[in-house]
Protein backbone atom coordinates (compact mmCIF):
# COMPACT_ATOMS: atom_id res chain seq x y z
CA UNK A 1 -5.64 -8.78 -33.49
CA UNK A 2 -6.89 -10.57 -30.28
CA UNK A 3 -3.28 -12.16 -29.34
CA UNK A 4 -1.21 -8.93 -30.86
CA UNK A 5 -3.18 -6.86 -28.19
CA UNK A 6 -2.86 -9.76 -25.65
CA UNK A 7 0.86 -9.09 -25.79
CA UNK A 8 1.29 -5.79 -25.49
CA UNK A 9 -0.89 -5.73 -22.40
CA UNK A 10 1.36 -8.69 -20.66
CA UNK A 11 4.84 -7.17 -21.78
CA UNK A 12 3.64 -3.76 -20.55
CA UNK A 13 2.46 -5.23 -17.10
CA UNK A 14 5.66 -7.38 -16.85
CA UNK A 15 7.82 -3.83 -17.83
CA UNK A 16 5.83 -2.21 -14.01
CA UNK A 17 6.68 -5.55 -12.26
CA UNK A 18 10.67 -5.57 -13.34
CA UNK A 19 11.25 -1.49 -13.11
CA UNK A 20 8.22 0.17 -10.58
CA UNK A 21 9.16 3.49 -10.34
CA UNK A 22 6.97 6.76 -11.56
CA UNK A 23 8.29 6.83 -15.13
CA UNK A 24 6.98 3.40 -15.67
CA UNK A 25 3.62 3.96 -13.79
CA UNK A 26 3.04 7.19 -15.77
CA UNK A 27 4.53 5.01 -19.67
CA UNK A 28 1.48 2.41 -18.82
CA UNK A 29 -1.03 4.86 -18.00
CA UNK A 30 -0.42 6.94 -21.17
CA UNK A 31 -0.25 3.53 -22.86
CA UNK A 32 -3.35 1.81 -21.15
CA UNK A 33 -5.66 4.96 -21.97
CA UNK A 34 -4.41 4.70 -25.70
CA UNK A 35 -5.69 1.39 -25.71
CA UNK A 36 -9.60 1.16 -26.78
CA UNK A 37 -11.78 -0.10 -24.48
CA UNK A 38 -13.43 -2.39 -27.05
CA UNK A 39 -9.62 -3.54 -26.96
CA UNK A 40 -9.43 -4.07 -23.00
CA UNK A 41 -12.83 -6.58 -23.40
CA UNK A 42 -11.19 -8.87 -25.70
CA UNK A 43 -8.44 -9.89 -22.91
């Protein structure tokens, strides 16, 4: 689960680096509050 998770969270971040504008921004913070924060901790 760790590395799955691990992932995500890098190709999402690497998605706002190669395309920043506000449809993006607003995809990873839907995304990011999906995400447990038991989740976030493991990373």
């Amino acid at each position: 689960m760790r590395p799955v998770v691990f992932d995500f969270l890098t190709n999402s971040c690497n998605i706002i680096k190669k395309n920043s504008n506000n449809n993006n921004t607003i995809f990873y913070n839907f995304i990011g509050n999906i995400i447990p924060p038991e989740w976030r901790k493991l990373t």
